[in-house]
PDB file of N, CA and C in Angstrom:
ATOM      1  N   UNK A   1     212.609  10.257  19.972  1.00  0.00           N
ATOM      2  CA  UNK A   1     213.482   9.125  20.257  1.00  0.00           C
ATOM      3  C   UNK A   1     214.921   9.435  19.865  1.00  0.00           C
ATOM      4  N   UNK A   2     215.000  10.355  18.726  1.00  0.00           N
ATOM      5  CA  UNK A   2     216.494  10.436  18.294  1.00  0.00           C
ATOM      6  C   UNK A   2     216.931  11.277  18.990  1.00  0.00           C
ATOM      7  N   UNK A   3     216.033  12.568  19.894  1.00  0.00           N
ATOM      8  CA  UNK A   3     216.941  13.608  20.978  1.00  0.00           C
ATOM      9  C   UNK A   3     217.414  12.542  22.157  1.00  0.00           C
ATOM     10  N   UNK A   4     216.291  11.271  22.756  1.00  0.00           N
ATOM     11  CA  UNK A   4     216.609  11.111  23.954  1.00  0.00           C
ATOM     12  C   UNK A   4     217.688   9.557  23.820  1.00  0.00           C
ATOM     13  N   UNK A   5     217.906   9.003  22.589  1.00  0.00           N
ATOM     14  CA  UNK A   5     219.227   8.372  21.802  1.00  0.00           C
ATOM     15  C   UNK A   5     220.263   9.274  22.244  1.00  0.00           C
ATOM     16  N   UNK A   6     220.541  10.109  21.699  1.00  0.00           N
ATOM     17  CA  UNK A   6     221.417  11.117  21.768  1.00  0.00           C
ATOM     18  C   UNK A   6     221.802  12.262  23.214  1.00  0.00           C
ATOM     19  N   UNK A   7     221.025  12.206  23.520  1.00  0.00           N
ATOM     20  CA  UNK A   7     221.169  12.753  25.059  1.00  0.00           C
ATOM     21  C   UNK A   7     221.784  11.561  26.289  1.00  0.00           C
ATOM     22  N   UNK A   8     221.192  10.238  25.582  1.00  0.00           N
ATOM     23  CA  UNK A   8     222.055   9.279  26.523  1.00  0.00           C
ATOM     24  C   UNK A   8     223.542   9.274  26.126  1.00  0.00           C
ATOM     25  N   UNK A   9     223.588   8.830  24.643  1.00  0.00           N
ATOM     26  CA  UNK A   9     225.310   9.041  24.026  1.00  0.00           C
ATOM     27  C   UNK A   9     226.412  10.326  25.001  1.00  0.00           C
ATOM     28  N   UNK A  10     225.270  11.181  24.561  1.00  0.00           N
ATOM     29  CA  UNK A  10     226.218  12.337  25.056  1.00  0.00           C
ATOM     30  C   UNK A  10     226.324  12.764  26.571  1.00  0.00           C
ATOM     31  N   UNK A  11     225.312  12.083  27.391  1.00  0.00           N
ATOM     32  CA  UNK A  11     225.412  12.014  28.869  1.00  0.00           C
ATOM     33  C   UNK A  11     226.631  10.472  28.904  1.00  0.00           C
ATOM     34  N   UNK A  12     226.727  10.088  28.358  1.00  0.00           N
ATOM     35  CA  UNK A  12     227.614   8.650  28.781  1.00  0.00           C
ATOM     36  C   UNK A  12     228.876   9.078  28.123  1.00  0.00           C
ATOM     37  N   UNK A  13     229.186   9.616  27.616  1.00  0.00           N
ATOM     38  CA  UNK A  13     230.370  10.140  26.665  1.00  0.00           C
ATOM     39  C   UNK A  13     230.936  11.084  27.315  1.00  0.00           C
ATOM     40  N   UNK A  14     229.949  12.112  28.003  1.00  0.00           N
ATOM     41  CA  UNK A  14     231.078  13.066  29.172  1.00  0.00           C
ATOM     42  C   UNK A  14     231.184  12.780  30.252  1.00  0.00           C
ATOM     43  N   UNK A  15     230.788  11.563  30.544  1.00  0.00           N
ATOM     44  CA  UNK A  15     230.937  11.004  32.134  1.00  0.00           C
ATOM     45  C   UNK A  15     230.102  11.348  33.322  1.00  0.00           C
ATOM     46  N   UNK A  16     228.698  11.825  32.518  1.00  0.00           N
ATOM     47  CA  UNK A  16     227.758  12.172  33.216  1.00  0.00           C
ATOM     48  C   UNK A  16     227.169  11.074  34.191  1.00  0.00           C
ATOM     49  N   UNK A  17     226.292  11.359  34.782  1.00  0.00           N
ATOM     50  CA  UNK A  17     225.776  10.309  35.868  1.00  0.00           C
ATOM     51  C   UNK A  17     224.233   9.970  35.150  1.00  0.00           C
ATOM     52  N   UNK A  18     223.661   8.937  34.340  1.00  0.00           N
ATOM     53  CA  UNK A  18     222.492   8.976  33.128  1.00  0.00           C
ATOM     54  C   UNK A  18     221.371   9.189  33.887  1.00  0.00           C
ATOM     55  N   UNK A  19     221.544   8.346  35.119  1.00  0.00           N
ATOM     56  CA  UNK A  19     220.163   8.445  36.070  1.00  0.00           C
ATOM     57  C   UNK A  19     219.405   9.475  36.578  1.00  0.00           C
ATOM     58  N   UNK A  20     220.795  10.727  36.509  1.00  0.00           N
ATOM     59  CA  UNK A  20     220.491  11.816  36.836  1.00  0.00           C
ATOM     60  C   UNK A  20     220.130  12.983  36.047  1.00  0.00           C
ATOM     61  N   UNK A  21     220.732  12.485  34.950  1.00  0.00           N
ATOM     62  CA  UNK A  21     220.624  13.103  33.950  1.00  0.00           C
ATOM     63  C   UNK A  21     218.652  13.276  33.530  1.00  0.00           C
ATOM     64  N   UNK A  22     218.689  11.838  33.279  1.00  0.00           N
ATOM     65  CA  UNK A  22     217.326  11.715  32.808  1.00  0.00           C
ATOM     66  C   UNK A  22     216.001  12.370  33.628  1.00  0.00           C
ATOM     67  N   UNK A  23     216.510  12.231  35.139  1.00  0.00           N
ATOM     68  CA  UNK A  23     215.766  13.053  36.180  1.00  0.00           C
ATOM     69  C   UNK A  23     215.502  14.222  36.116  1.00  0.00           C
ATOM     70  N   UNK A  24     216.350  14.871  35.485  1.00  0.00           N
ATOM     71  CA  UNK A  24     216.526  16.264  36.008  1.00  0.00           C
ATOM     72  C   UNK A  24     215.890  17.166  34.326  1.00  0.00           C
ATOM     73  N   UNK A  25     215.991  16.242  33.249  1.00  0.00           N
ATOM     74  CA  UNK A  25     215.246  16.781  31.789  1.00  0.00           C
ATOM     75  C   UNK A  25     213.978  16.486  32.266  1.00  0.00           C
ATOM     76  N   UNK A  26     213.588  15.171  32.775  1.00  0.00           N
ATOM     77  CA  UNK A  26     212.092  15.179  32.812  1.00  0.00           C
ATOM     78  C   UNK A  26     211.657  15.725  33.348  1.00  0.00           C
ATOM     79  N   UNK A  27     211.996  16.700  34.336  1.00  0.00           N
ATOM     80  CA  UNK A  27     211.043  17.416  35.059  1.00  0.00           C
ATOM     81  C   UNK A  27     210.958  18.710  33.843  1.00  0.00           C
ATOM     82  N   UNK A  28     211.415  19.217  33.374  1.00  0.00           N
ATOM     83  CA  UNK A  28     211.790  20.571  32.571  1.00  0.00           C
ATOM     84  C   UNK A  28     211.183  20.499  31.306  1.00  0.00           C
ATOM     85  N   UNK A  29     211.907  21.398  30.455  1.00  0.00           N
ATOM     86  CA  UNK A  29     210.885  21.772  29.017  1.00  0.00           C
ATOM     87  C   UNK A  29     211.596  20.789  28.148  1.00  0.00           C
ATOM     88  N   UNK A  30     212.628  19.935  28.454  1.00  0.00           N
ATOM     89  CA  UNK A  30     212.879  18.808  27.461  1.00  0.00           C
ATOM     90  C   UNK A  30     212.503  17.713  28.237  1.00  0.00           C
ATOM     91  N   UNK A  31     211.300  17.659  28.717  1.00  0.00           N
ATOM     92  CA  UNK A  31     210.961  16.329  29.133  1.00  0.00           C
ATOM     93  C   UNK A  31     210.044  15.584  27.986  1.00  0.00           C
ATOM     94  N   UNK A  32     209.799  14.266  28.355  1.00  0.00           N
ATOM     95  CA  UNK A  32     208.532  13.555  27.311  1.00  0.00           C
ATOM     96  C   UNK A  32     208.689  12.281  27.579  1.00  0.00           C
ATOM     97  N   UNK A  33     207.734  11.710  27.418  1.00  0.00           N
ATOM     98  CA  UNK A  33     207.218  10.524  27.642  1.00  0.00           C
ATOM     99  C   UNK A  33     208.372   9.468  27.317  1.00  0.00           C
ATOM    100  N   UNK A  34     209.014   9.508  25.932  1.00  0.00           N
ATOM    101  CA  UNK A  34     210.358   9.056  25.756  1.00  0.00           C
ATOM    102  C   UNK A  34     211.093   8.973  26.253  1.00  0.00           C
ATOM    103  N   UNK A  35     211.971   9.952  27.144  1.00  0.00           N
ATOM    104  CA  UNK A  35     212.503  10.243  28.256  1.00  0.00           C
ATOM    105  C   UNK A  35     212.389   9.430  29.257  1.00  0.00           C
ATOM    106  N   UNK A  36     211.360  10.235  29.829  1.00  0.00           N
ATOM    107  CA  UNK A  36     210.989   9.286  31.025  1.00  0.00           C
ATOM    108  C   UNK A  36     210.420   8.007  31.433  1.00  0.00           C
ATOM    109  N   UNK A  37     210.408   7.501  30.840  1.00  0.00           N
ATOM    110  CA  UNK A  37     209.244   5.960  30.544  1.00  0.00           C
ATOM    111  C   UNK A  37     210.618   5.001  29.973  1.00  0.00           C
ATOM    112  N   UNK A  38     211.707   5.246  28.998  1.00  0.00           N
ATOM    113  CA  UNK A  38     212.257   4.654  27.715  1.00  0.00           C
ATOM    114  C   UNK A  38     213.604   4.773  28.460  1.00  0.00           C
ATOM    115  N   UNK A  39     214.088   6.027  28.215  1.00  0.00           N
ATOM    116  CA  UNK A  39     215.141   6.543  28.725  1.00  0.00           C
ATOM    117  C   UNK A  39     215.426   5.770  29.757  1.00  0.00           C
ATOM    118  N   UNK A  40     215.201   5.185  30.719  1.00  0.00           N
ATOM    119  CA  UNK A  40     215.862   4.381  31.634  1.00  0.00           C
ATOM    120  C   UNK A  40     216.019   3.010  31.286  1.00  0.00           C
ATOM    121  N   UNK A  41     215.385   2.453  30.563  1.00  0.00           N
ATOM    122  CA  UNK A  41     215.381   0.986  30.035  1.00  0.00           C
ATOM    123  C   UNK A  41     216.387   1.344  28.746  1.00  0.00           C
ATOM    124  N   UNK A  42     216.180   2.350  28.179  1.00  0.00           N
ATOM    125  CA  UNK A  42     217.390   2.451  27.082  1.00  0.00           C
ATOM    126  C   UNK A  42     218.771   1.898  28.172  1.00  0.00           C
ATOM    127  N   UNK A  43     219.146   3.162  28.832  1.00  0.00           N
ATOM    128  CA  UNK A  43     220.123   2.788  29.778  1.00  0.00           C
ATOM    129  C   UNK A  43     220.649   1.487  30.227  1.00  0.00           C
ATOM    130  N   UNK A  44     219.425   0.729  30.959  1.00  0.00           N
ATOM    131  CA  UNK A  44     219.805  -0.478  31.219  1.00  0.00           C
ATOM    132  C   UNK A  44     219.890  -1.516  29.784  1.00  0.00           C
ATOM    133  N   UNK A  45     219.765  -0.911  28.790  1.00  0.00           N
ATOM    134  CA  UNK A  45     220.114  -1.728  27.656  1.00  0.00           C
ATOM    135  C   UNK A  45     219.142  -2.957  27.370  1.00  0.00           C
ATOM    136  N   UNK A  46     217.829  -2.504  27.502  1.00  0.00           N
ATOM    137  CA  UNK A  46     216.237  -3.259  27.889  1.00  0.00           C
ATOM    138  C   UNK A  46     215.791  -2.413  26.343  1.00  0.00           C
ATOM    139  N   UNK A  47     215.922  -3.399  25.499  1.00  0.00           N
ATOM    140  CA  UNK A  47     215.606  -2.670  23.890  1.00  0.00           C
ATOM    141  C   UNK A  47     214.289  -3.625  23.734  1.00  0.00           C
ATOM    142  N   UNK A  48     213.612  -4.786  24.934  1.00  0.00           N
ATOM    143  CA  UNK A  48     212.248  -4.531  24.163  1.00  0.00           C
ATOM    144  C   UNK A  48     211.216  -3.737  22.963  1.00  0.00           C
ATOM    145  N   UNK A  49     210.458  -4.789  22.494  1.00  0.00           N
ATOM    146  CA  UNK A  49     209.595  -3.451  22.361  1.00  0.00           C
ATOM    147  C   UNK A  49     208.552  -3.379  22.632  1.00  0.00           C
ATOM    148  N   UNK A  50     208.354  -1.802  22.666  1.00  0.00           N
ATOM    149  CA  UNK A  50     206.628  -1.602  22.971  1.00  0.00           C
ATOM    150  C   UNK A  50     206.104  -1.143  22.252  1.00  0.00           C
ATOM    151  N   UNK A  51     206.413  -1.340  20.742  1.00  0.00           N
ATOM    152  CA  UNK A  51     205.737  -0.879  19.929  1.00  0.00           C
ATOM    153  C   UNK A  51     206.732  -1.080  18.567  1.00  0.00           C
ATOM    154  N   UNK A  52     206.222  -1.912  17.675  1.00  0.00           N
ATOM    155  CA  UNK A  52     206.949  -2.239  16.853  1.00  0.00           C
ATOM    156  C   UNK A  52     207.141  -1.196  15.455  1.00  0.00           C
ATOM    157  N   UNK A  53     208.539  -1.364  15.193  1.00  0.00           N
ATOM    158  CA  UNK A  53     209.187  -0.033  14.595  1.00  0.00           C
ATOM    159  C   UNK A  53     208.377  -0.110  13.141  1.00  0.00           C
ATOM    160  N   UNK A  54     208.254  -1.401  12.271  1.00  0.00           N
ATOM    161  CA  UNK A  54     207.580  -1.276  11.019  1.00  0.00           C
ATOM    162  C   UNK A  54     205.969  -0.461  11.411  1.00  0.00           C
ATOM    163  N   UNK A  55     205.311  -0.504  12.252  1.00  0.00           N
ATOM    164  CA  UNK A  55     204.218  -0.328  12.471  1.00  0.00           C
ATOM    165  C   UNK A  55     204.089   1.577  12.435  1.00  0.00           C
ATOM    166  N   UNK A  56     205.183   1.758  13.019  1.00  0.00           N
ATOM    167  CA  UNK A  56     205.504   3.314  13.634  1.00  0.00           C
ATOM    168  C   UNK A  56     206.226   3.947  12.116  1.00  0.00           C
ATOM    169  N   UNK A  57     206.675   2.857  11.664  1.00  0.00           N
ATOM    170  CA  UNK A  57     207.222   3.596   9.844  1.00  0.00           C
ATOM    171  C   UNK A  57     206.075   3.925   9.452  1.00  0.00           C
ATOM    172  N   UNK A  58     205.353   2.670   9.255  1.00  0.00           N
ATOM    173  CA  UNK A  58     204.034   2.531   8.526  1.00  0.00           C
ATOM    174  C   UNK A  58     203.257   4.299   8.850  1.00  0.00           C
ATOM    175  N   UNK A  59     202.930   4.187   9.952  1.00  0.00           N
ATOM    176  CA  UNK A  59     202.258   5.390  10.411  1.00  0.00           C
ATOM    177  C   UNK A  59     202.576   6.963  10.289  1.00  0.00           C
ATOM    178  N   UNK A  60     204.085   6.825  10.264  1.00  0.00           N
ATOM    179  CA  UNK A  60     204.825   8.205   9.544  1.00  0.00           C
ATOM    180  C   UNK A  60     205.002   8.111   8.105  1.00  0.00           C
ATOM    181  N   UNK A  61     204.784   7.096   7.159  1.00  0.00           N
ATOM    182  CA  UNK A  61     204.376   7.138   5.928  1.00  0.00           C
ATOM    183  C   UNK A  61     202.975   7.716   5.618  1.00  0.00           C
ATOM    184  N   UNK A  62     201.927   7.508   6.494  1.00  0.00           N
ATOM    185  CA  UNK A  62     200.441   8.047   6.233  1.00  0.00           C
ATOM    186  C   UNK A  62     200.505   9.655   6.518  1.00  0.00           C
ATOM    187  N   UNK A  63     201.541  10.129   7.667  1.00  0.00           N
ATOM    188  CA  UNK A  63     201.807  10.995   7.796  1.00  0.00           C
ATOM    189  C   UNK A  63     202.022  12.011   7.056  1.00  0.00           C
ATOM    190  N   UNK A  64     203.108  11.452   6.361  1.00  0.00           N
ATOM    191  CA  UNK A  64     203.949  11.862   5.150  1.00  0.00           C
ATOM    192  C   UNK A  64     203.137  12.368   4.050  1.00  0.00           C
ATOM    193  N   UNK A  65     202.461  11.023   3.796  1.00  0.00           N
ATOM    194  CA  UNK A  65     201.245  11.394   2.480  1.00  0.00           C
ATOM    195  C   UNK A  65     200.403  11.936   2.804  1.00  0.00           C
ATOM    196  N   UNK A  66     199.794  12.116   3.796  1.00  0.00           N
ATOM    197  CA  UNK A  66     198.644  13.464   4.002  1.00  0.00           C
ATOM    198  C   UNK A  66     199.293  14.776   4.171  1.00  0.00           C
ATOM    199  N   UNK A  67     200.163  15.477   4.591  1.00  0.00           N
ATOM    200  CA  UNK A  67     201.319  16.228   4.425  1.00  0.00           C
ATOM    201  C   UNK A  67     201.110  16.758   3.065  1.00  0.00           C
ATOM    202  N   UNK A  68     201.849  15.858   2.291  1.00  0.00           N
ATOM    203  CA  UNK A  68     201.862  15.763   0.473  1.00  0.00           C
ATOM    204  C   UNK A  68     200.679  16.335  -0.023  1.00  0.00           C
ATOM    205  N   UNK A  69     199.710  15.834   0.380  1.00  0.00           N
ATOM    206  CA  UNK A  69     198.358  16.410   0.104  1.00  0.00           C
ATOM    207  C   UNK A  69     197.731  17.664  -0.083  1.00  0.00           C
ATOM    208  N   UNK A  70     198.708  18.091   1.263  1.00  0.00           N
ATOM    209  CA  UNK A  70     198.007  19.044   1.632  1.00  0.00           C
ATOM    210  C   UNK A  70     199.235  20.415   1.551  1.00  0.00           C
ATOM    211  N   UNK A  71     200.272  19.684   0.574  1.00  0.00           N
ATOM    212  CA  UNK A  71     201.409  20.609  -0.301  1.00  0.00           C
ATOM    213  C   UNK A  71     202.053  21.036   1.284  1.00  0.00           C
ATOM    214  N   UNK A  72     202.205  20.489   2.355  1.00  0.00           N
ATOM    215  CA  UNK A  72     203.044  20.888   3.439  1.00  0.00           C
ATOM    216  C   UNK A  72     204.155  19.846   3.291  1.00  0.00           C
ATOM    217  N   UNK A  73     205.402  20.225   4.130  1.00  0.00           N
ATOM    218  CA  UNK A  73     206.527  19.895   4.052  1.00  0.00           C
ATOM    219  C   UNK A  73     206.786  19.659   5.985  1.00  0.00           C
ATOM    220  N   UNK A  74     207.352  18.426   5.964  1.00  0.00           N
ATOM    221  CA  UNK A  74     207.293  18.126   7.428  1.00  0.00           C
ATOM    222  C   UNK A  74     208.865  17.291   7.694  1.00  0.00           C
ATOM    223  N   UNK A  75     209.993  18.121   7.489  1.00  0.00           N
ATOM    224  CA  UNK A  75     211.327  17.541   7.412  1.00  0.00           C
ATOM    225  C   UNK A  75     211.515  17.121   8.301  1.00  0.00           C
ATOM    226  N   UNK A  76     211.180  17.305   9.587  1.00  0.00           N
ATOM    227  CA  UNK A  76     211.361  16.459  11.000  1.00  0.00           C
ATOM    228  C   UNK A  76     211.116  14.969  10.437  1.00  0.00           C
ATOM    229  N   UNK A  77     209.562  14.857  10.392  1.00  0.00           N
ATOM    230  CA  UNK A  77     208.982  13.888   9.951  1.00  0.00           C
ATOM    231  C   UNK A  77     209.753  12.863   9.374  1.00  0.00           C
ATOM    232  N   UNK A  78     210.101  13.481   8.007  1.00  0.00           N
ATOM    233  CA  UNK A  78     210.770  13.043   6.981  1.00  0.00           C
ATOM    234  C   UNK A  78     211.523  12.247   7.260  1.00  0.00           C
ATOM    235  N   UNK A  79     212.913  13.046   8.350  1.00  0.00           N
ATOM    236  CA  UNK A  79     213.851  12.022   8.614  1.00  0.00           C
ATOM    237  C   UNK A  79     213.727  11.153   9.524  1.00  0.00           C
ATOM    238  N   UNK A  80     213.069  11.383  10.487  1.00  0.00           N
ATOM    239  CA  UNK A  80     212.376  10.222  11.788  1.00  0.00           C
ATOM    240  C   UNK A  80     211.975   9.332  10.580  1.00  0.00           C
ATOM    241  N   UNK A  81     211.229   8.841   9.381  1.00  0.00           N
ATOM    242  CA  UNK A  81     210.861   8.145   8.582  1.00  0.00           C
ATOM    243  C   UNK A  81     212.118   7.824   8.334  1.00  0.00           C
ATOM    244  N   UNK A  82     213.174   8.341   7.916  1.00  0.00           N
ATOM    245  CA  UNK A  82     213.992   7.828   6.783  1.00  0.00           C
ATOM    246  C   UNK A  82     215.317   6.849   8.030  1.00  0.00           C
ATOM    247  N   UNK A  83     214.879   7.504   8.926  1.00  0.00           N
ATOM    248  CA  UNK A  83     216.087   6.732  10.127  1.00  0.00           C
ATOM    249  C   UNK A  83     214.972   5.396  10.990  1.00  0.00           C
ATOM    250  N   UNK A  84     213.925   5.286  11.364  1.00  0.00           N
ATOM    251  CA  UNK A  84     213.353   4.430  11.458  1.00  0.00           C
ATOM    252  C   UNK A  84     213.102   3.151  10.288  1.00  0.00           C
ATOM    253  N   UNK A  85     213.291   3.503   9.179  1.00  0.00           N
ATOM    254  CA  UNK A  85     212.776   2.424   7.985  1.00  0.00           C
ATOM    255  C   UNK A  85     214.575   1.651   7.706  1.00  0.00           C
TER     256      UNK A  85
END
């Protein structure tokens, strides 16, 4: 969510065309479900949700602590947790 946040910023910031933008990642190796599904309702500024953000903390906290457990380190993780909460 925070690449395809940021890929809209920076497609709207150089005067890119977003619609096209988003077309042309999803077909390729930066595509994902985010992207393509989100990414256009991001655009139209359609911030529903489909899935509520405490729920999705919640779940990268269990993450987190089994991680811990298991003495691994998951800094992606981490900060998707620390920018979602």
């Amino acid at each position: 969510m925070v690449g395809v946040a940021e890929a809209l910023i920076y497609s709207h910031k150089a005067g890119l065309d977003i619609d096209k933008m988003i077309n042309l990642l999803s077909g390729g190796a930066a595509g994902s479900f985010s992207l393509s599904a989100l990414g256009p309702k991001m655009h139209k500024r359609d911030f529903d949700p489909g899935f509520y953000v405490e729920h999705f903390a919640k779940d990268l906290a269990i993450v987190l602590e089994e991680a811990k457990n298991e003495n691994m380190s998951l800094p992606g993780t981490s900060l998707s947790h620390q920018l979602y909460r």
